[in-house]
N, C-alpha and C. Protein backbone atom coordinates (compact mmCIF):
# COMPACT_ATOMS: atom_id res chain seq x y z
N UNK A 1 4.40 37.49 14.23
CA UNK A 1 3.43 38.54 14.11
C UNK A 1 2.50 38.51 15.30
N UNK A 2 2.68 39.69 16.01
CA UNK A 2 1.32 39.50 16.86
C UNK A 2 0.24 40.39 16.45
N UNK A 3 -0.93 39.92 17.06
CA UNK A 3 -2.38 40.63 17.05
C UNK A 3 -3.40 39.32 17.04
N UNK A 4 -4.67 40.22 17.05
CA UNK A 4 -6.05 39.07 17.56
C UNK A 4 -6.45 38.21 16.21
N UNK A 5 -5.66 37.08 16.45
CA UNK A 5 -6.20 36.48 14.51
C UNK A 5 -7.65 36.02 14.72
N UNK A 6 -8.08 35.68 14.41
CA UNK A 6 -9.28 34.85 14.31
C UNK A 6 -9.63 33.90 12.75
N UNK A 7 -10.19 32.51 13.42
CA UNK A 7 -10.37 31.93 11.67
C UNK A 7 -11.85 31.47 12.22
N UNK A 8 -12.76 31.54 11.17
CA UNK A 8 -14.24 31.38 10.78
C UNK A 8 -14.09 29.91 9.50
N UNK A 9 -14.89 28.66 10.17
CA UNK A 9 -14.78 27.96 8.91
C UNK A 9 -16.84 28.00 8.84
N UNK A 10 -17.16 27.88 7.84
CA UNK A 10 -18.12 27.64 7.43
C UNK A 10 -18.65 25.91 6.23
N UNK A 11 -19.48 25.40 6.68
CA UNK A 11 -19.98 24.17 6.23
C UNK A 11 -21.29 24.19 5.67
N UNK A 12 -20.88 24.15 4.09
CA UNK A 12 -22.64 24.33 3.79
C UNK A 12 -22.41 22.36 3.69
N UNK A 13 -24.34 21.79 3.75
CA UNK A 13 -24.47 20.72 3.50
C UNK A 13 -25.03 20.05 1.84
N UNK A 14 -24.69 19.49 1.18
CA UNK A 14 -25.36 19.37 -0.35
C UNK A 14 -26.01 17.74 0.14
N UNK A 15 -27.14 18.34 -0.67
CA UNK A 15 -27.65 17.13 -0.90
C UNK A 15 -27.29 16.14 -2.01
N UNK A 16 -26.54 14.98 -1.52
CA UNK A 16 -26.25 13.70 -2.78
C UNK A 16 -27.45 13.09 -3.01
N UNK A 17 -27.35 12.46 -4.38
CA UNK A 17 -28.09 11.49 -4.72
C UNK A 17 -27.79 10.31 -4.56
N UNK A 18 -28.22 8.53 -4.04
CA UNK A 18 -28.10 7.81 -3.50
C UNK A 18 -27.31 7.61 -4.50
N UNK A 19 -27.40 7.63 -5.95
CA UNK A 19 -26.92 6.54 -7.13
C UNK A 19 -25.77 7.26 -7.11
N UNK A 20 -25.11 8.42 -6.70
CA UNK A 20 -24.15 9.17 -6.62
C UNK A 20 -23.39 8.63 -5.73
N UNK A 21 -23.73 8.11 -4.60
CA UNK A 21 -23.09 7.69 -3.38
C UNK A 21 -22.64 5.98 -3.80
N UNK A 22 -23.37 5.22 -4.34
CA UNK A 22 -23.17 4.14 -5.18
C UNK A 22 -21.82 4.29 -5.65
N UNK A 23 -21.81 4.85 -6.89
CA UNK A 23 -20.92 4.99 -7.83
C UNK A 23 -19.79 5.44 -7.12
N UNK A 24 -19.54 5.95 -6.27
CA UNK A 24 -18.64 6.59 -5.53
C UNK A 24 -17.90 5.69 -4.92
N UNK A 25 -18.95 4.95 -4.30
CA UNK A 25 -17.89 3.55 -3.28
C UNK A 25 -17.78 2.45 -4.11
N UNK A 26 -18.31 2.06 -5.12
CA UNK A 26 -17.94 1.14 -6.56
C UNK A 26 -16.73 1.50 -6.44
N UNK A 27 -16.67 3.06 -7.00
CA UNK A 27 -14.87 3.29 -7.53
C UNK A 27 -13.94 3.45 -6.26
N UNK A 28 -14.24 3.38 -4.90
CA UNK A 28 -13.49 3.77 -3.94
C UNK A 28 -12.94 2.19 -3.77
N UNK A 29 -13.87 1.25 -4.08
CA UNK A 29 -13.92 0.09 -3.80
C UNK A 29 -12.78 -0.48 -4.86
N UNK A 30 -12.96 -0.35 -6.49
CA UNK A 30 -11.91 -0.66 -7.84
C UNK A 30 -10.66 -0.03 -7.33
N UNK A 31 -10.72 1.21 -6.85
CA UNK A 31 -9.30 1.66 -6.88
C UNK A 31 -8.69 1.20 -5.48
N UNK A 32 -8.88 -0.14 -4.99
CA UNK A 32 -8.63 -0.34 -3.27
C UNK A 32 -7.21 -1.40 -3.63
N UNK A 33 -6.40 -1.30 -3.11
CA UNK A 33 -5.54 -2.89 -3.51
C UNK A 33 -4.81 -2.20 -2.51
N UNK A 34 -4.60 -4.59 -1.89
CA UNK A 34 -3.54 -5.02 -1.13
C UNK A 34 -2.37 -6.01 -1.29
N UNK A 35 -1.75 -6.05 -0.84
CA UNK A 35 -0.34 -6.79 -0.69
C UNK A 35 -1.17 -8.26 -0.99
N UNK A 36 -0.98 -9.05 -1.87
CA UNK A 36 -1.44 -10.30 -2.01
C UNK A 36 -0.38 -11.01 -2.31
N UNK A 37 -0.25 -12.56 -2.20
CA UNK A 37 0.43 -13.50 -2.45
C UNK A 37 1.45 -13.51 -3.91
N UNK A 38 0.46 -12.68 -4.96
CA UNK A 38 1.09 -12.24 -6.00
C UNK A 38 1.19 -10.68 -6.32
N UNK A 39 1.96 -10.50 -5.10
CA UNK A 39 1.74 -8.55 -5.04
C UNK A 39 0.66 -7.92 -5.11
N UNK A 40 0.29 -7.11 -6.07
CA UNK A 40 -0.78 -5.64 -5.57
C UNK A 40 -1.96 -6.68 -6.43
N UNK A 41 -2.94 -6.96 -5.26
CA UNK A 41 -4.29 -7.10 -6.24
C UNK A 41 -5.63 -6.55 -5.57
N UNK A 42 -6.27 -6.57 -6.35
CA UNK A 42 -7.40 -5.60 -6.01
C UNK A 42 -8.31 -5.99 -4.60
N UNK A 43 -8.41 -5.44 -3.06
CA UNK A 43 -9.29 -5.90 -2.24
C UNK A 43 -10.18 -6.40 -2.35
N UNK A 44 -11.13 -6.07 -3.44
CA UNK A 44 -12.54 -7.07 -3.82
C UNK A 44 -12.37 -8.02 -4.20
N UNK A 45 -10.94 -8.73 -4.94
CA UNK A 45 -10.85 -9.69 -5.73
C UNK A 45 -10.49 -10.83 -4.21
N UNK A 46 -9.55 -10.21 -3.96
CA UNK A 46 -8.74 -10.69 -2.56
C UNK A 46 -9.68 -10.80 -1.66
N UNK A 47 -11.12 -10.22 -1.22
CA UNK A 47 -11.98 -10.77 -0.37
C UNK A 47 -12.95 -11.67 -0.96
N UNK A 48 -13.01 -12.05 -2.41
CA UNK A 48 -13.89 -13.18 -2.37
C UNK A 48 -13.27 -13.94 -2.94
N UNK A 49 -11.89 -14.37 -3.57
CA UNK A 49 -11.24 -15.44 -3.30
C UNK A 49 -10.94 -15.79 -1.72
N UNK A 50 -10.44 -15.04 -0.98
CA UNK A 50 -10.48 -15.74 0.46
C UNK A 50 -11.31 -16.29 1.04
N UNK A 51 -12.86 -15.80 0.48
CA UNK A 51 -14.23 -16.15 1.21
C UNK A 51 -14.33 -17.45 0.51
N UNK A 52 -14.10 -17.17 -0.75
CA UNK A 52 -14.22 -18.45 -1.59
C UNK A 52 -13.30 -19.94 -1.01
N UNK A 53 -11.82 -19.83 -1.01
CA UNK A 53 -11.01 -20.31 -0.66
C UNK A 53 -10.28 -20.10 0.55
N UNK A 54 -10.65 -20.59 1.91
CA UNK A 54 -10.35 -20.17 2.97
C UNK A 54 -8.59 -20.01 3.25
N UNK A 55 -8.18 -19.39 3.63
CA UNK A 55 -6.63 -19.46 4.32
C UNK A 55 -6.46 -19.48 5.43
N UNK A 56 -4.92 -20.07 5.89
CA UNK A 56 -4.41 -20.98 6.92
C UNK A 56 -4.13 -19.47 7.96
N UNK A 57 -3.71 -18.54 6.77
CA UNK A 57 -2.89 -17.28 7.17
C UNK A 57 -3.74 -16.39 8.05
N UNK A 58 -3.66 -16.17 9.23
CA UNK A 58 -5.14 -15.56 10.13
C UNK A 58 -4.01 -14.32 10.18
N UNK A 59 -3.10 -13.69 9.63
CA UNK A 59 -2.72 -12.44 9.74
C UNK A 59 -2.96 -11.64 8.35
N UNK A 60 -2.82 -12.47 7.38
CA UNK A 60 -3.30 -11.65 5.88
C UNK A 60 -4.86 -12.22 6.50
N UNK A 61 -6.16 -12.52 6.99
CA UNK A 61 -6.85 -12.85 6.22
C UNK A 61 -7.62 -11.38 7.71
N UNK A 62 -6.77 -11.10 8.76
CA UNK A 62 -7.30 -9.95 9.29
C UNK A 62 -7.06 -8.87 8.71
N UNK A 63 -5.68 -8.79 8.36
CA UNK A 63 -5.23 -6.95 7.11
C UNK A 63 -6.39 -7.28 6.24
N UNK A 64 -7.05 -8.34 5.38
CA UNK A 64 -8.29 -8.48 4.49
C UNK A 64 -9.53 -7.34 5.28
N UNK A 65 -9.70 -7.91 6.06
CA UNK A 65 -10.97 -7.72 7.43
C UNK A 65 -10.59 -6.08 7.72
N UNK A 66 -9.54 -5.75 7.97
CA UNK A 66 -9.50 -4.81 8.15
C UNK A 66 -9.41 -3.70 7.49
N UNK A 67 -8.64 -3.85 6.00
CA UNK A 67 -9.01 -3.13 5.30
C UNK A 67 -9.99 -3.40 4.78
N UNK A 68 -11.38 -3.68 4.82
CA UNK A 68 -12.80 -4.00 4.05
C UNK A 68 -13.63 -3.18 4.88
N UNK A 69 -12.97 -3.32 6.26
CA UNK A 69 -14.19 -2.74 7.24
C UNK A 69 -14.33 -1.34 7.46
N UNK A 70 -12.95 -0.58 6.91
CA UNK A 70 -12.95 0.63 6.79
C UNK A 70 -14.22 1.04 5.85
N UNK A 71 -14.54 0.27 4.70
CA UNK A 71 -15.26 0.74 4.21
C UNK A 71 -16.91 0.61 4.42
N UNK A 72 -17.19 -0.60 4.74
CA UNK A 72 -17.96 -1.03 5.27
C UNK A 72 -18.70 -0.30 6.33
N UNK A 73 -17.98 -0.32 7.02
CA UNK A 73 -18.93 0.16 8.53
C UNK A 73 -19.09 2.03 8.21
N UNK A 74 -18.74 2.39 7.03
CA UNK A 74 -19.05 3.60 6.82
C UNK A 74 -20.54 4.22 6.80
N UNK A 75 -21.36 5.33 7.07
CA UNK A 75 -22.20 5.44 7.11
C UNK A 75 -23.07 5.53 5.83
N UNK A 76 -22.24 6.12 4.63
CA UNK A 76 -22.90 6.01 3.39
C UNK A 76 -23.00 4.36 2.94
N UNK A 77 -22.26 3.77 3.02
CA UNK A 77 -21.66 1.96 2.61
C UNK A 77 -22.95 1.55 3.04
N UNK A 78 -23.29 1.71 4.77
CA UNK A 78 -24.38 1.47 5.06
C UNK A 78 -25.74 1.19 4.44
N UNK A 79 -26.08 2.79 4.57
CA UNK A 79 -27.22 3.36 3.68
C UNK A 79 -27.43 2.90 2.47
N UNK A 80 -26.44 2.43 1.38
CA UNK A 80 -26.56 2.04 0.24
C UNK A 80 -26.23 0.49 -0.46
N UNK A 81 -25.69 -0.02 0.44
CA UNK A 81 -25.46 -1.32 -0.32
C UNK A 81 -25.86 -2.26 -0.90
N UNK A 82 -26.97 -2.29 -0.21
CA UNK A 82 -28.33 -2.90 -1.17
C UNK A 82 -29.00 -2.39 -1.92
N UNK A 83 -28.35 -1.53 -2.51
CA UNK A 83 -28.89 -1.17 -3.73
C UNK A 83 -27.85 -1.29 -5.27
N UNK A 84 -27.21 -1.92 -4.87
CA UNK A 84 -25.98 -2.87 -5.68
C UNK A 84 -25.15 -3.78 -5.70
N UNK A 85 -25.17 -4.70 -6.64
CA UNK A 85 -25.24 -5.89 -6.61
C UNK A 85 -23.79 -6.35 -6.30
N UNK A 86 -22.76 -5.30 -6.38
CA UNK A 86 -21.73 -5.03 -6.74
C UNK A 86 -21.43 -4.83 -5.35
N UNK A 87 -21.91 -3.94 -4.49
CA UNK A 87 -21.47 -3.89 -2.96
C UNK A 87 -22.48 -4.87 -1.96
N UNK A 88 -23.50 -5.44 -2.33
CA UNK A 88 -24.40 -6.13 -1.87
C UNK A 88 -22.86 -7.81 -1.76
N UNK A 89 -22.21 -7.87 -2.70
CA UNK A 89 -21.45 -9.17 -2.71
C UNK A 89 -20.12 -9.05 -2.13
N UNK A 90 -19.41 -7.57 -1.90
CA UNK A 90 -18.40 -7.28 -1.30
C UNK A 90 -18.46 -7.05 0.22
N UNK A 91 -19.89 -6.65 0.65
CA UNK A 91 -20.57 -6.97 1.95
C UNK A 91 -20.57 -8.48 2.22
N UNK A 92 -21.19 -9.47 1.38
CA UNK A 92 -21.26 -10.26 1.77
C UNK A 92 -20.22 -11.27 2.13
N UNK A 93 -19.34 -11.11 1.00
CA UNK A 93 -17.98 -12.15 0.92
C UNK A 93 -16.78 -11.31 2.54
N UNK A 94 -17.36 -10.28 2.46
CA UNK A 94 -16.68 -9.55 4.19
C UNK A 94 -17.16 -9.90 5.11
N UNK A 95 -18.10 -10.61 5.28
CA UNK A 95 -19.19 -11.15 6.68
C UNK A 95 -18.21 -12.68 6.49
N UNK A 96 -18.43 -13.07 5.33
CA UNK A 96 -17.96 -14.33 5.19
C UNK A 96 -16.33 -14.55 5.62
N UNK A 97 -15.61 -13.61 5.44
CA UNK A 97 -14.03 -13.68 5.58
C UNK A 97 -14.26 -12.91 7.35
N UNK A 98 -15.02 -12.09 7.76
CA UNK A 98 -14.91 -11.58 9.07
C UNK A 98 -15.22 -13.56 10.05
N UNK A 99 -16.44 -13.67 9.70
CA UNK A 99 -16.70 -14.63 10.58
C UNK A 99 -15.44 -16.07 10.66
């Protein structure tokens, strides 16, 4: 088909509520799973047993690191993590498995 197409996108902005943004990466966070030693287990579980219990394995314990940091270094993750106790410890046990 020819002729002059043109496409228009438009972006309105909404305002979230912080406890909205919370709850959001809680569940982004529950529904996260990786390849573990005993197949599919949940990334949160898998980053603070590793933090807990260090491993030899520096290639699972970077896929850890790396899938955590996706979430992490996000700008909402940011903004909110200290304000739950729940991502306040999945931050932390990720500093602990990064370093």
């Amino acid at each position: 088909m020819k002729g002059d197409w043109k496409c228009t996108y438009f972006l309105n902005e909404k305002d979230v509520d912080e406890k909205e943004i919370v709850t959001a990466i809680e569940s982004l966070i529950a529904r996260k799973y990786v390849e573990g030693n005993e197949g599919l287990v949940k990334l949160s579980s898998e980053i603070k047993r590793t933090s807990t219990y260090p491993t030899d394995n520096k290639e699972y314990k970077a896929a850890l690191v790396k899938e955590a940091q996706q979430i992490v270094e996000s700008d909402w993750f940011k903004q909110v993590y200290n304000q739950s106790k729940e991502l306040a410890e999945f931050y932390s046990n990720y500093k602990i498995l990064k370093n």
